[in-house]
C-alpha atoms as a PDB file:
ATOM      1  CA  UNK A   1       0.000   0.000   0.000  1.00  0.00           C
ATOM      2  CA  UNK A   2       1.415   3.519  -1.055  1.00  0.00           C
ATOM      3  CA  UNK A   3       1.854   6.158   1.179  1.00  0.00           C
ATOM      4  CA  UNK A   4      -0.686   8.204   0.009  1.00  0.00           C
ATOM      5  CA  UNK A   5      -3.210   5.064   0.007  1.00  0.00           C
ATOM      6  CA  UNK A   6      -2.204   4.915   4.010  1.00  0.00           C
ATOM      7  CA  UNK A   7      -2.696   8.664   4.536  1.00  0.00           C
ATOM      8  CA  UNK A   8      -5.745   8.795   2.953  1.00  0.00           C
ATOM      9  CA  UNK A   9      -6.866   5.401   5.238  1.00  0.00           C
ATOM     10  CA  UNK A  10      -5.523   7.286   8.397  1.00  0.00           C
ATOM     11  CA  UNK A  11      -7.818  10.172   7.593  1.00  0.00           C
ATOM     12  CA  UNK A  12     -10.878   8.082   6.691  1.00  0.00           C
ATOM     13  CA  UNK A  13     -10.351   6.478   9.980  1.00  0.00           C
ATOM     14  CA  UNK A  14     -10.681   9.826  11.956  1.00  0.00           C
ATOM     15  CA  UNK A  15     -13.227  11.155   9.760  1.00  0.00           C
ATOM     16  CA  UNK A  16     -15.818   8.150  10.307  1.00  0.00           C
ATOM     17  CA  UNK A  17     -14.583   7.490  14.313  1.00  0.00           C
ATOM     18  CA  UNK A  18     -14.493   9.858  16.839  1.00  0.00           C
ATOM     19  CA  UNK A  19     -13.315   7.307  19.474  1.00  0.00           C
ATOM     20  CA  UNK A  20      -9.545   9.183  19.104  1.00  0.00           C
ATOM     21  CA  UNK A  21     -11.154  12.067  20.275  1.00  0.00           C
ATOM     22  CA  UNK A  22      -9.887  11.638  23.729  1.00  0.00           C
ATOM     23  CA  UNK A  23      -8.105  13.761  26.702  1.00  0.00           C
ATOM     24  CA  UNK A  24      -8.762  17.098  27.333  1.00  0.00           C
ATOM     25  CA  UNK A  25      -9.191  17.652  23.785  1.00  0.00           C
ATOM     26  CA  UNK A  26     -11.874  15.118  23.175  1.00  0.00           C
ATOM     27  CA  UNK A  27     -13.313  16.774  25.972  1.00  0.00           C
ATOM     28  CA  UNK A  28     -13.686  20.012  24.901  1.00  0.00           C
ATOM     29  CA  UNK A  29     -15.011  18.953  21.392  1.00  0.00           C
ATOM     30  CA  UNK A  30     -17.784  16.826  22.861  1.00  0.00           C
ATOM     31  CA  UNK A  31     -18.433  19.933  25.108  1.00  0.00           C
ATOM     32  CA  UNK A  32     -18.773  21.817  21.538  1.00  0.00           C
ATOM     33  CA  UNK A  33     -20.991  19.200  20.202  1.00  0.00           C
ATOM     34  CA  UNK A  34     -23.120  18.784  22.928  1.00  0.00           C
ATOM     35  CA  UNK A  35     -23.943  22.804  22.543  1.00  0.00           C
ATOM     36  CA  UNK A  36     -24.945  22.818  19.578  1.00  0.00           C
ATOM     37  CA  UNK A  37     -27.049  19.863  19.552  1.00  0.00           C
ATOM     38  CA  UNK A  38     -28.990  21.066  23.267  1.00  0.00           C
ATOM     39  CA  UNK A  39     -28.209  24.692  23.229  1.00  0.00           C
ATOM     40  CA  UNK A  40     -28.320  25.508  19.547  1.00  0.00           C
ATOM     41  CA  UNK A  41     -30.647  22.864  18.441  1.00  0.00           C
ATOM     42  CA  UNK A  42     -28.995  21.625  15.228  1.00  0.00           C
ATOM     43  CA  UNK A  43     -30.255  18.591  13.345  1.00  0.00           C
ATOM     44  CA  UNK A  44     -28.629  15.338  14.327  1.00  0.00           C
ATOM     45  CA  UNK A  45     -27.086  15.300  11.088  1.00  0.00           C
ATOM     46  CA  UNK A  46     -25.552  18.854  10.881  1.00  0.00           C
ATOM     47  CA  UNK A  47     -23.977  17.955  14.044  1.00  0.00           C
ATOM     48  CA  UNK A  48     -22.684  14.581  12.820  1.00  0.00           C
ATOM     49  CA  UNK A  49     -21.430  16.701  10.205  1.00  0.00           C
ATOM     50  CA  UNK A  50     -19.754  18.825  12.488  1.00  0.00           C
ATOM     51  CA  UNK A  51     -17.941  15.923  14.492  1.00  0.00           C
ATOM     52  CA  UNK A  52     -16.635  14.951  11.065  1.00  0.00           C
ATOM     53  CA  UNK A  53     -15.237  17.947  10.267  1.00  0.00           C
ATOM     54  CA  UNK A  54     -13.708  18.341  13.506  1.00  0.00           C
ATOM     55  CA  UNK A  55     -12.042  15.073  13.631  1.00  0.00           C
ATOM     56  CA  UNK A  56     -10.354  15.908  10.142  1.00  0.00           C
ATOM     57  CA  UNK A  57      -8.767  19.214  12.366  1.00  0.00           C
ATOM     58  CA  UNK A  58      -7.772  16.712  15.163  1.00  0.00           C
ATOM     59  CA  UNK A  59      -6.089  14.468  12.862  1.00  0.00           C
ATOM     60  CA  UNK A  60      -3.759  18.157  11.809  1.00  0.00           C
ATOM     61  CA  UNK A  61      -3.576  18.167  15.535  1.00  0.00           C
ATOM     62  CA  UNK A  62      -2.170  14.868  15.929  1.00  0.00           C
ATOM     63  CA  UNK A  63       0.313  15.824  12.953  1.00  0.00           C
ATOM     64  CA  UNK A  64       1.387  18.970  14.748  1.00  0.00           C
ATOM     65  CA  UNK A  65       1.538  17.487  18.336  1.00  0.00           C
ATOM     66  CA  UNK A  66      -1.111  19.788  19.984  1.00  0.00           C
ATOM     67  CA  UNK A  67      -2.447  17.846  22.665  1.00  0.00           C
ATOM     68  CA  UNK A  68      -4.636  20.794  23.747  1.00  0.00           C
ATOM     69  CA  UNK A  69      -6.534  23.035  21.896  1.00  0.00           C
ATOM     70  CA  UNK A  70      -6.293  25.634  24.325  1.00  0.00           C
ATOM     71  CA  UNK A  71      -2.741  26.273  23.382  1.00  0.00           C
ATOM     72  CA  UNK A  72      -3.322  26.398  19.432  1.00  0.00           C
ATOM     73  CA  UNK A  73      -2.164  29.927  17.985  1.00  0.00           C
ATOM     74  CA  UNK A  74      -3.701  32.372  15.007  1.00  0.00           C
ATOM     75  CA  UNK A  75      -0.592  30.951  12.637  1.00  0.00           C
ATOM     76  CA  UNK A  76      -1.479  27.017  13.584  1.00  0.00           C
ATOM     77  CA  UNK A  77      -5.368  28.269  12.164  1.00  0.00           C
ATOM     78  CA  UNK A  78      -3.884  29.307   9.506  1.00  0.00           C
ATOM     79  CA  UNK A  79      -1.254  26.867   8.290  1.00  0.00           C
ATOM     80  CA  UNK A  80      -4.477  24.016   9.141  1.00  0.00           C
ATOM     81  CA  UNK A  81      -6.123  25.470   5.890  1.00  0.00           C
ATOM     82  CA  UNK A  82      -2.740  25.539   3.875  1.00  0.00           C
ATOM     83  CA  UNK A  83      -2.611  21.738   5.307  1.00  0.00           C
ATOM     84  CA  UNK A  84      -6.308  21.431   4.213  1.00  0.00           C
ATOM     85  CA  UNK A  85      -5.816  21.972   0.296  1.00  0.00           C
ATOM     86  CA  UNK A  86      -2.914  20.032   0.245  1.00  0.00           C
ATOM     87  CA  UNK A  87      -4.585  16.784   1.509  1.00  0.00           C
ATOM     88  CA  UNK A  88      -6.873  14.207  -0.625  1.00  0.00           C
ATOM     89  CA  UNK A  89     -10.290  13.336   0.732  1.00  0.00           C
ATOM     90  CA  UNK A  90     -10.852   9.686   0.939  1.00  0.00           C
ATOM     91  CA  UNK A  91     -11.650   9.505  -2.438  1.00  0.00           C
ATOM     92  CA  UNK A  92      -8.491   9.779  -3.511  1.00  0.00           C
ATOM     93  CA  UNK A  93      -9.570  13.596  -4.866  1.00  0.00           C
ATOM     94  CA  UNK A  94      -8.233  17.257  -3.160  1.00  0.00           C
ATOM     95  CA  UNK A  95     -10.931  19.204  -1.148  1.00  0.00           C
ATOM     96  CA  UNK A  96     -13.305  21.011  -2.576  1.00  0.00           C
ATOM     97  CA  UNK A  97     -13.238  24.208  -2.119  1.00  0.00           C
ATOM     98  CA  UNK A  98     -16.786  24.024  -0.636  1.00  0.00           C
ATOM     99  CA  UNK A  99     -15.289  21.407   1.706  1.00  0.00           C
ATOM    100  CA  UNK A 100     -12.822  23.430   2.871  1.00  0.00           C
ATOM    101  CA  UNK A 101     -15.030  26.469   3.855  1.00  0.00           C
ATOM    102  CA  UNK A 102     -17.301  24.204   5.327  1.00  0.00           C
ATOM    103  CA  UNK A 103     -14.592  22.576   7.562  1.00  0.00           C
ATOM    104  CA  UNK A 104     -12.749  25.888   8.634  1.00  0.00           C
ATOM    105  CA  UNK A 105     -16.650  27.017   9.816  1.00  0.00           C
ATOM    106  CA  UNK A 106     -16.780  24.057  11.881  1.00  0.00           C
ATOM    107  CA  UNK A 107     -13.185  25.450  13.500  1.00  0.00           C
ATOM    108  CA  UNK A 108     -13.605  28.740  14.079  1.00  0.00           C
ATOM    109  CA  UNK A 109     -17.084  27.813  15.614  1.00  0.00           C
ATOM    110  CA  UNK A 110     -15.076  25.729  18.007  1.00  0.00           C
ATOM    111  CA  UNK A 111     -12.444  28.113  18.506  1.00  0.00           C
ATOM    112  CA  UNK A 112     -15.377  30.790  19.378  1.00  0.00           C
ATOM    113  CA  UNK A 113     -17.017  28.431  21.691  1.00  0.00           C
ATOM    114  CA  UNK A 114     -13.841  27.873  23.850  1.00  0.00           C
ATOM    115  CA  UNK A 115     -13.218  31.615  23.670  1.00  0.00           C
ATOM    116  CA  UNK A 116     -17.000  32.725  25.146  1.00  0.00           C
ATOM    117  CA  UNK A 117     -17.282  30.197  27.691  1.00  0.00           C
ATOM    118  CA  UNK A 118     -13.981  31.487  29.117  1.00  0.00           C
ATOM    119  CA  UNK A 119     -11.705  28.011  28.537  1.00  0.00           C
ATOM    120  CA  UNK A 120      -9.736  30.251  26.631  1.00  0.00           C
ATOM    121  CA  UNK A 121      -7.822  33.490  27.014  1.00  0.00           C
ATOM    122  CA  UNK A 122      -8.662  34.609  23.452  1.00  0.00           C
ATOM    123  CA  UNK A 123     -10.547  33.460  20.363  1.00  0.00           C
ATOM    124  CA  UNK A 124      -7.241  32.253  17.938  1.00  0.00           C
ATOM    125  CA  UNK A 125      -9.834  31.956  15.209  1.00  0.00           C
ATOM    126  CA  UNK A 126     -11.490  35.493  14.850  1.00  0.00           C
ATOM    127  CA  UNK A 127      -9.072  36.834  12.399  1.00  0.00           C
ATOM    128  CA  UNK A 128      -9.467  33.893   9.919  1.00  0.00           C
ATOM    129  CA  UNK A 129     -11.555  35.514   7.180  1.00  0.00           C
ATOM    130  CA  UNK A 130     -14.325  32.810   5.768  1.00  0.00           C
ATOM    131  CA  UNK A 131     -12.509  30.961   2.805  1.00  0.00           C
ATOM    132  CA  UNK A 132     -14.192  31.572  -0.560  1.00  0.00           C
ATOM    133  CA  UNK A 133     -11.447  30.833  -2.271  1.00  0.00           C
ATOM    134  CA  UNK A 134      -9.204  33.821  -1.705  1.00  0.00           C
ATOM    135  CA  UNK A 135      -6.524  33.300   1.203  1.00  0.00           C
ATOM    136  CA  UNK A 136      -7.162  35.461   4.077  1.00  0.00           C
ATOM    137  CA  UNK A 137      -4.220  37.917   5.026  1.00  0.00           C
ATOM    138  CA  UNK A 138      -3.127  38.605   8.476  1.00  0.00           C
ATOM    139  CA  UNK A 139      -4.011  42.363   9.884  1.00  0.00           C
ATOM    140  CA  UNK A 140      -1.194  44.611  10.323  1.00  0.00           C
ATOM    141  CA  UNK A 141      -0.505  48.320  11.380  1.00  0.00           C
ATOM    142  CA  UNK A 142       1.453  50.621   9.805  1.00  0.00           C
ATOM    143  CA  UNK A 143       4.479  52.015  10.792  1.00  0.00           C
ATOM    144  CA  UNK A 144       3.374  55.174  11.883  1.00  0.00           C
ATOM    145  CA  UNK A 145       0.251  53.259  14.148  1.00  0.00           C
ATOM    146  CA  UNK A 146       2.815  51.132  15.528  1.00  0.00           C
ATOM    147  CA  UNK A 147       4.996  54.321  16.590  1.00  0.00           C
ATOM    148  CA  UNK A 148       1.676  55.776  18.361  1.00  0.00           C
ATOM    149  CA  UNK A 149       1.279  52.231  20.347  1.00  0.00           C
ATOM    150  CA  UNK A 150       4.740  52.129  20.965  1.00  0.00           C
ATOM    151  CA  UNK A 151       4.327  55.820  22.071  1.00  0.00           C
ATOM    152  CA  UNK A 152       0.778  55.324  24.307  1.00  0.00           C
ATOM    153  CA  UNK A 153       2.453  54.732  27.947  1.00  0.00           C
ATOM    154  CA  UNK A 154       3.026  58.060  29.689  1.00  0.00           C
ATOM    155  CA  UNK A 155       4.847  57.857  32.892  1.00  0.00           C
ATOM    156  CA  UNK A 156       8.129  57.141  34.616  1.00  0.00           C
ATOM    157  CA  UNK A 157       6.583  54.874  37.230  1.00  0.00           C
ATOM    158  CA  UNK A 158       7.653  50.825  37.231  1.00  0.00           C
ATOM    159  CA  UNK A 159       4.350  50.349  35.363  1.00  0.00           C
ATOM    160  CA  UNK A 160       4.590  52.577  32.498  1.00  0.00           C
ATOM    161  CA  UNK A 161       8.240  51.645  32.091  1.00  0.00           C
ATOM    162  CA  UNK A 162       7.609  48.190  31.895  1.00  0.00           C
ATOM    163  CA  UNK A 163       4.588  48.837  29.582  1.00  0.00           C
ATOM    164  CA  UNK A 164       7.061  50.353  26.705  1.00  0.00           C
ATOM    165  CA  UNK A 165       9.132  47.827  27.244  1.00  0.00           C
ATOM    166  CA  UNK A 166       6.595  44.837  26.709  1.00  0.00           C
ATOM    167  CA  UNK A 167       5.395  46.846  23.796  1.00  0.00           C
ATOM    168  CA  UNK A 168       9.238  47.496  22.282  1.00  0.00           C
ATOM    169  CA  UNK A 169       9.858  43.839  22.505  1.00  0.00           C
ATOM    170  CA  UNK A 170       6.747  42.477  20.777  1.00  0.00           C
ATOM    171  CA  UNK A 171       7.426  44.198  18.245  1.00  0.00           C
ATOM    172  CA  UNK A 172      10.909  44.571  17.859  1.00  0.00           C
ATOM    173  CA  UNK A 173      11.278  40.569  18.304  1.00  0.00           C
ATOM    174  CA  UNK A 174       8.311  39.667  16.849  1.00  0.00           C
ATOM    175  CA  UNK A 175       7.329  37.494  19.583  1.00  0.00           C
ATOM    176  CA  UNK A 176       4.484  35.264  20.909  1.00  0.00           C
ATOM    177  CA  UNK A 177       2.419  36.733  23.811  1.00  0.00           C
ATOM    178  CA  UNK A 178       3.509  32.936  25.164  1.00  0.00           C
ATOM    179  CA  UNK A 179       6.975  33.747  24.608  1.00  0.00           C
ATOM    180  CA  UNK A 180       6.943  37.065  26.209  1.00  0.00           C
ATOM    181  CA  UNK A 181       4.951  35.932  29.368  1.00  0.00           C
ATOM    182  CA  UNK A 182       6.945  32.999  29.571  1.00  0.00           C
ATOM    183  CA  UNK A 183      10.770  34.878  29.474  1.00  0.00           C
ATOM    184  CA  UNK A 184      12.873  35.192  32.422  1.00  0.00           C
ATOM    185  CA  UNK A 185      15.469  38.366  32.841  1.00  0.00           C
ATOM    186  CA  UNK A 186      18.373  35.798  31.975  1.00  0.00           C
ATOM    187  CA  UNK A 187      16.869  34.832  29.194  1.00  0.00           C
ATOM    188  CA  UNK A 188      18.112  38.579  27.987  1.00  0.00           C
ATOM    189  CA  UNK A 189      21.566  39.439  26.546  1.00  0.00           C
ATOM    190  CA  UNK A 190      21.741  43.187  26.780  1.00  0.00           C
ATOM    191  CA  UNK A 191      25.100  43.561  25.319  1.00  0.00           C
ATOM    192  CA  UNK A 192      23.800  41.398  22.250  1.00  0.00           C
ATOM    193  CA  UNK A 193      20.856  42.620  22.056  1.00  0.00           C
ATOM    194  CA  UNK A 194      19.002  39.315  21.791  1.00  0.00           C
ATOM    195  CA  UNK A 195      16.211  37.026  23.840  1.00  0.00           C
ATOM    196  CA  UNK A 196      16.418  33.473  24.117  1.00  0.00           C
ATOM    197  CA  UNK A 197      12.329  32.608  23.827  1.00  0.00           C
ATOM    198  CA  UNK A 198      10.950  29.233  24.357  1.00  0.00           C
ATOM    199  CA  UNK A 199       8.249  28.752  21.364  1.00  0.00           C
ATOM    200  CA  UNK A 200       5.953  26.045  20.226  1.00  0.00           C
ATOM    201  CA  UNK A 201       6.934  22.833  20.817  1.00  0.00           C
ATOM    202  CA  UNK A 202       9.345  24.054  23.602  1.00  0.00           C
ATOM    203  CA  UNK A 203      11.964  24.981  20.745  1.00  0.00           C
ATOM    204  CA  UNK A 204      14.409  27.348  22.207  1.00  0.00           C
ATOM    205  CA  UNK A 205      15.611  29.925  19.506  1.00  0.00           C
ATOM    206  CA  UNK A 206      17.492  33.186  19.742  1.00  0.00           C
ATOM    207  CA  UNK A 207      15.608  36.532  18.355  1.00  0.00           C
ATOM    208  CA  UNK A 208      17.709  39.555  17.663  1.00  0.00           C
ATOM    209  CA  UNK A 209      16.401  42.926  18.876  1.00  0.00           C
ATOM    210  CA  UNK A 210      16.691  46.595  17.982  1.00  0.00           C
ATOM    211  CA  UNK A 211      18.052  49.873  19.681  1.00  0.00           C
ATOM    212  CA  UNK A 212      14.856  51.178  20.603  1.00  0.00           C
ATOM    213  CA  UNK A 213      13.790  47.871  22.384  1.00  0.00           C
ATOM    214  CA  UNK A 214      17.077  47.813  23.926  1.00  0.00           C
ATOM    215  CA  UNK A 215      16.678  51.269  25.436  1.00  0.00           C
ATOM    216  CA  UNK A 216      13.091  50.916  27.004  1.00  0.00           C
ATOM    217  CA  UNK A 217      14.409  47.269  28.234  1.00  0.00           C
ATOM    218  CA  UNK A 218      17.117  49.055  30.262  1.00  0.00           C
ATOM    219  CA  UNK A 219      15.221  51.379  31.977  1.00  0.00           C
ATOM    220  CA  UNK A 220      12.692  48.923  32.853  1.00  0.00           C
ATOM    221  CA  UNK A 221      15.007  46.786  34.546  1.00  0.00           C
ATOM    222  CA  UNK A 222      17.222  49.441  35.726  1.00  0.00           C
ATOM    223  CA  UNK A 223      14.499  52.015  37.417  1.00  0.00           C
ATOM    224  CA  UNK A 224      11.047  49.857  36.832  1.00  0.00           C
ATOM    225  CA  UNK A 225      11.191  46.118  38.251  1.00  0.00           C
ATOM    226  CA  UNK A 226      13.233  47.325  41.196  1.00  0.00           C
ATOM    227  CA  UNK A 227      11.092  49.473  42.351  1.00  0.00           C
ATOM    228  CA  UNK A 228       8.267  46.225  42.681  1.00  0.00           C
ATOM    229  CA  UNK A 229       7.980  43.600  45.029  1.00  0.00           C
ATOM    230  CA  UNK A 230       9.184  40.352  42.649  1.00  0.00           C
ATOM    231  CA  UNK A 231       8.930  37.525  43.575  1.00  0.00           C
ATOM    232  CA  UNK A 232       9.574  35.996  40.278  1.00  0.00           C
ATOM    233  CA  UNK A 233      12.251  35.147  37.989  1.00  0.00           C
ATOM    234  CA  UNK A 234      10.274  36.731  34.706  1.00  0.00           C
ATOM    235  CA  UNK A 235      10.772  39.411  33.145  1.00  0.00           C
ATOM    236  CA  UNK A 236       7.688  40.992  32.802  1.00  0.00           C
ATOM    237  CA  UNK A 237       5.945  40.916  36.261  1.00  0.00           C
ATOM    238  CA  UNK A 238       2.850  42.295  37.442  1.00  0.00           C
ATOM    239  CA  UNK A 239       1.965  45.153  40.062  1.00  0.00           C
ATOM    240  CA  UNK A 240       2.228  42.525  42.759  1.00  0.00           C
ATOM    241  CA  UNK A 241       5.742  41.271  41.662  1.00  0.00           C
ATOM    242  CA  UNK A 242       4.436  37.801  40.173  1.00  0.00           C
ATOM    243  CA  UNK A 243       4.966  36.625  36.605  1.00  0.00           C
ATOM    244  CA  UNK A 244       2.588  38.814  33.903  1.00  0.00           C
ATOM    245  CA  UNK A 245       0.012  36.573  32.655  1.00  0.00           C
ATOM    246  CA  UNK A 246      -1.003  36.311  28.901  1.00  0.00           C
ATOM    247  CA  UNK A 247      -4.287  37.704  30.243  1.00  0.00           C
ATOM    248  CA  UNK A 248      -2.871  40.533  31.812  1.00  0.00           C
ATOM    249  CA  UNK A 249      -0.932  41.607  28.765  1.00  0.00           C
ATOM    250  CA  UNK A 250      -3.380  41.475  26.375  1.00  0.00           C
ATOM    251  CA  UNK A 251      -5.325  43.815  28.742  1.00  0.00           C
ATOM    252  CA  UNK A 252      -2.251  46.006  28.968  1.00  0.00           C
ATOM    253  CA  UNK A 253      -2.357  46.198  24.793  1.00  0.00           C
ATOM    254  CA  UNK A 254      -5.810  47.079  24.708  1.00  0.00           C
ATOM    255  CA  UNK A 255      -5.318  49.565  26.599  1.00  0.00           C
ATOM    256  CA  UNK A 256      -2.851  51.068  24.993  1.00  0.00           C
ATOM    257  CA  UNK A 257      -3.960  50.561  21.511  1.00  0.00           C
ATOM    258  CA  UNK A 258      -7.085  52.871  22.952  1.00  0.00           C
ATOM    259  CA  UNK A 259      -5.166  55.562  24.070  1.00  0.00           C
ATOM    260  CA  UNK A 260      -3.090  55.519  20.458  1.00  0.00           C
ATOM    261  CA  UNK A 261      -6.594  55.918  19.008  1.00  0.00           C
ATOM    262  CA  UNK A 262      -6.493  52.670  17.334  1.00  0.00           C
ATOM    263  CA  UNK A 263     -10.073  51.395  16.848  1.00  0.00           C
ATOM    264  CA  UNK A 264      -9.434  48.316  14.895  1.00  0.00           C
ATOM    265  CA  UNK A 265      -8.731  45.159  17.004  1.00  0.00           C
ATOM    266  CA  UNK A 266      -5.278  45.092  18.387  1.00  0.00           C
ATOM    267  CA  UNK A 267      -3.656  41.920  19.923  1.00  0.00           C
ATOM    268  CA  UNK A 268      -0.319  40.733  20.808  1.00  0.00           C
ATOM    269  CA  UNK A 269      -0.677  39.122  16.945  1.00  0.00           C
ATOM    270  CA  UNK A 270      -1.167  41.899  15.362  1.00  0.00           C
ATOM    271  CA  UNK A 271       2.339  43.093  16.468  1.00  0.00           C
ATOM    272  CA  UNK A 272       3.723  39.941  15.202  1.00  0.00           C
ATOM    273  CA  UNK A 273       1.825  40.452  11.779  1.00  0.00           C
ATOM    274  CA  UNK A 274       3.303  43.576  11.667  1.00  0.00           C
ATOM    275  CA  UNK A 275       6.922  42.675  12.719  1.00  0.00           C
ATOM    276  CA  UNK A 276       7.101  40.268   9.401  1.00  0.00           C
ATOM    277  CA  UNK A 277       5.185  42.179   7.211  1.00  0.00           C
ATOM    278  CA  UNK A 278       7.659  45.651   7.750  1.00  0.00           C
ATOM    279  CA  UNK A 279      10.339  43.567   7.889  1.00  0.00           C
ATOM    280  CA  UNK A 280       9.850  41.855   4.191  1.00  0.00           C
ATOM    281  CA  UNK A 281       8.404  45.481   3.418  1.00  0.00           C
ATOM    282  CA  UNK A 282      12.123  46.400   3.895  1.00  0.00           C
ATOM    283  CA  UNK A 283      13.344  43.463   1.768  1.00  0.00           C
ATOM    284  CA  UNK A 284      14.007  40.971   4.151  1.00  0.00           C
ATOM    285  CA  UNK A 285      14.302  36.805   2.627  1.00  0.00           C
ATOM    286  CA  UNK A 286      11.307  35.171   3.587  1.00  0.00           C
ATOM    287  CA  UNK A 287      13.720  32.302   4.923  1.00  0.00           C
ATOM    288  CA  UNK A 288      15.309  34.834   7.411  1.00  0.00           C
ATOM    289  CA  UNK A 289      11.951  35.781   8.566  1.00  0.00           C
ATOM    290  CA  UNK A 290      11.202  32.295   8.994  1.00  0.00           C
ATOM    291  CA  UNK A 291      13.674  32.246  11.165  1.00  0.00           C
ATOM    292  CA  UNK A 292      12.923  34.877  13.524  1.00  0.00           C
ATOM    293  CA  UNK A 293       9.389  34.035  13.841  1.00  0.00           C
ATOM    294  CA  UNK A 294      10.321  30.575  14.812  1.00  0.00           C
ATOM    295  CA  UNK A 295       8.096  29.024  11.889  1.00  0.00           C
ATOM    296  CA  UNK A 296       8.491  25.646  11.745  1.00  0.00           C
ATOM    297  CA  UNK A 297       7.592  25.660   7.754  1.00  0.00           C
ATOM    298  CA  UNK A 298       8.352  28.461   5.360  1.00  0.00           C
ATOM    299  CA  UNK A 299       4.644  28.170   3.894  1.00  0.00           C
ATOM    300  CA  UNK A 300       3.222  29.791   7.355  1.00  0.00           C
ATOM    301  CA  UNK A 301       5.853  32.941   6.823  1.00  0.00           C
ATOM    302  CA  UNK A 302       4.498  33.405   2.928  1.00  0.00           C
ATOM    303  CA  UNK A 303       1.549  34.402   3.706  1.00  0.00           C
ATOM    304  CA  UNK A 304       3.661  37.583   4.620  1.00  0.00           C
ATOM    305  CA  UNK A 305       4.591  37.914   1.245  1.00  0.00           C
ATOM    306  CA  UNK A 306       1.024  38.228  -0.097  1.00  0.00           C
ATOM    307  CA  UNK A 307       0.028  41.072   2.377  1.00  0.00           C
ATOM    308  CA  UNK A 308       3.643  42.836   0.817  1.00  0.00           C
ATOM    309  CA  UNK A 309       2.758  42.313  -2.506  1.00  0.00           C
ATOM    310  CA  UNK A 310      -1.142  43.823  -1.650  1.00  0.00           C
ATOM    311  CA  UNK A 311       0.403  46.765  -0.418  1.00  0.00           C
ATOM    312  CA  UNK A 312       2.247  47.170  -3.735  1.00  0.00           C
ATOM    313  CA  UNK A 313      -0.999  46.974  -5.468  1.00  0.00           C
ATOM    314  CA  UNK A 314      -2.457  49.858  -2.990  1.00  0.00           C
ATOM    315  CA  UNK A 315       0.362  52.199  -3.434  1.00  0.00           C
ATOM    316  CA  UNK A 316       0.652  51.275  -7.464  1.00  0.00           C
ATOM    317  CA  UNK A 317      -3.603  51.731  -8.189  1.00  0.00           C
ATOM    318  CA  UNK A 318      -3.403  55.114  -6.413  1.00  0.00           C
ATOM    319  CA  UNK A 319      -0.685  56.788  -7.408  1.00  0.00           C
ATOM    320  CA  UNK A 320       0.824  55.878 -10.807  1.00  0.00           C
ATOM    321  CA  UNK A 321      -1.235  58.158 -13.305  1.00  0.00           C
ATOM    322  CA  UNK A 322      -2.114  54.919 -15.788  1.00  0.00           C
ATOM    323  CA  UNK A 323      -3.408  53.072 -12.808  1.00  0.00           C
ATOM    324  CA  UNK A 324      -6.661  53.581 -13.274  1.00  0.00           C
ATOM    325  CA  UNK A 325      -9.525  55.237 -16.032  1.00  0.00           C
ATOM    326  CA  UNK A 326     -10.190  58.918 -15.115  1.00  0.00           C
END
């Protein structure tokens, strides 16, 4: 049997039994299933659909080793469709593209689910656009809305100081809100100018970072996080000295992206969006980025490369006198 006759067994398997579904992430889907079927009301068979669907996600799961969806992130959403239309059904054919928009419904829905009954810190799947055939692109900022985040906490205090610095680093490093809740002050090299971070998969990789980021580092650690109680090794630490939750930060970044006057939604992601979209903007290699986003496959970073090339498009219809009939 070829290897593409086994793969396509494997995912009739999870597709027709939901006995895999086990853990805490069989536990959570049946939680799903059992809402929509008593709280929703949905036909047996729409649900039955629905389990189908999601066992084809926990079969990417299984692939990626994500035990629990409660620690999936807005690029593992998005490389799951890329996964998606690469696969064969178990005819033997690719998914429709029907199929697909069908199944990345049933996902989001899930992801939404875990989100509003507060299993989750945030919904991972909001910013996946419905597929009709045209790949979503991730949101980023500008350069000059960046600046006013970057710019939004006032202050000398410890709080303020440590706010710029959070901010500096997300963006100047490109990191996970994981990654930056998760980083101890010797995980730093000041002299270097580079962070150690512990990403998916606990895959340890080194992230360069720039002047700026540098600067508001130093004075956080140098005039901020003394002046707090800490009892805790990490970098970022809350009023009370403990470790900075991934909670607390995104609360922190709302904030702020109110008082810059930013309307859109703003999240820790949207930095990171932004991070590899300026930096191939500046002419970056997509490999490099790769790299410094800690992307396990180069197909997740690419998706960079079609919000670049957009932009192109942008400034090219509105300002080259041929662009468009007058």
């Amino acid at each position: 049997m070829s290897d593409g006759t086994n793969a396509a067994a494997t995912e009739a398997r999870h597709l027709t039994d939901a006995r895999h579904i086990t853990g805490i992430r069989g536990a959570l889907v049946r939680r799903y299933l059992d809402h929509l079927q008593v709280e929703r009301g949905l036909a047996t068979n729409t649900v039955a659909a629905y389990r189908r669907d999601l066992a084809l996600y926990e079969h990417y799961l299984d692939d990626r080793g994500i035990d629990d969806p409660r620690s999936v992130s807005p690029d593992d959403i998005e490389a799951f469709v890329g996964w998606l239309r690469s696969r064969t059904s178990g005819t033997g054919r690719p998914y429709a593209g029907s199929s697909v928009a069908r199944i990345v419904v049933a996902v989001r829905g899930f992801h939404r689910f875990l989100a509003r009954e507060g299993l989750v810190e945030s919904d991972v799947g909001a910013d996946l656009a419905s597929i009709t055939g045209v790949r979503s692109l991730p949101k980023a900022l500008s350069v000059e809305e960046v600046g006013r985040l970057l710019q939004a906490p006032v202050g000398d205090g410890p709080l303020p100081l440590r706010d710029r610095a959070m901010l500096e680093l997300l963006y100047g490093a490109g990191l996970r809100i994981s990654e930056l809740t998760s980083a101890d002050v010797d995980d730093l090299d000041p002299r270097e100018h580079v962070i150690r971070v512990r990403g998916k998969g606990d895959k340890d990789r080194v992230v360069p970072y720039g002047d700026l980021a540098a600067s508001a580092l130093d004075r956080w650690l140098v005039a901020g996080r003394p002046a707090i109680p800490v009892t805790s090794p990490a970098l970022f630490v809350n009023a009370r000295g403990g470790r900075l939750s991934r909670q607390g930060a995104w609360k922190l970044l709302r904030k702020h992206a109110e008082r810059a006057d930013l309307h859109d939604a703003v999240s820790p992601h949207t930095l990171r969006h932004s991070f590899a979209t300026h930096l191939l903007d500046g002419g970056a290699d997509v490999r490099a980025v790769q790299e410094l986003l800690g992307h396990a496959s180069v197909t997740t970073t690419q998706v960079y490369t079609l919000v670049s090339r957009q932009a192109l498009r942008e400034v090219y219809a509105r300002t080259h006198p041929r662009a468009q009939r007058r």
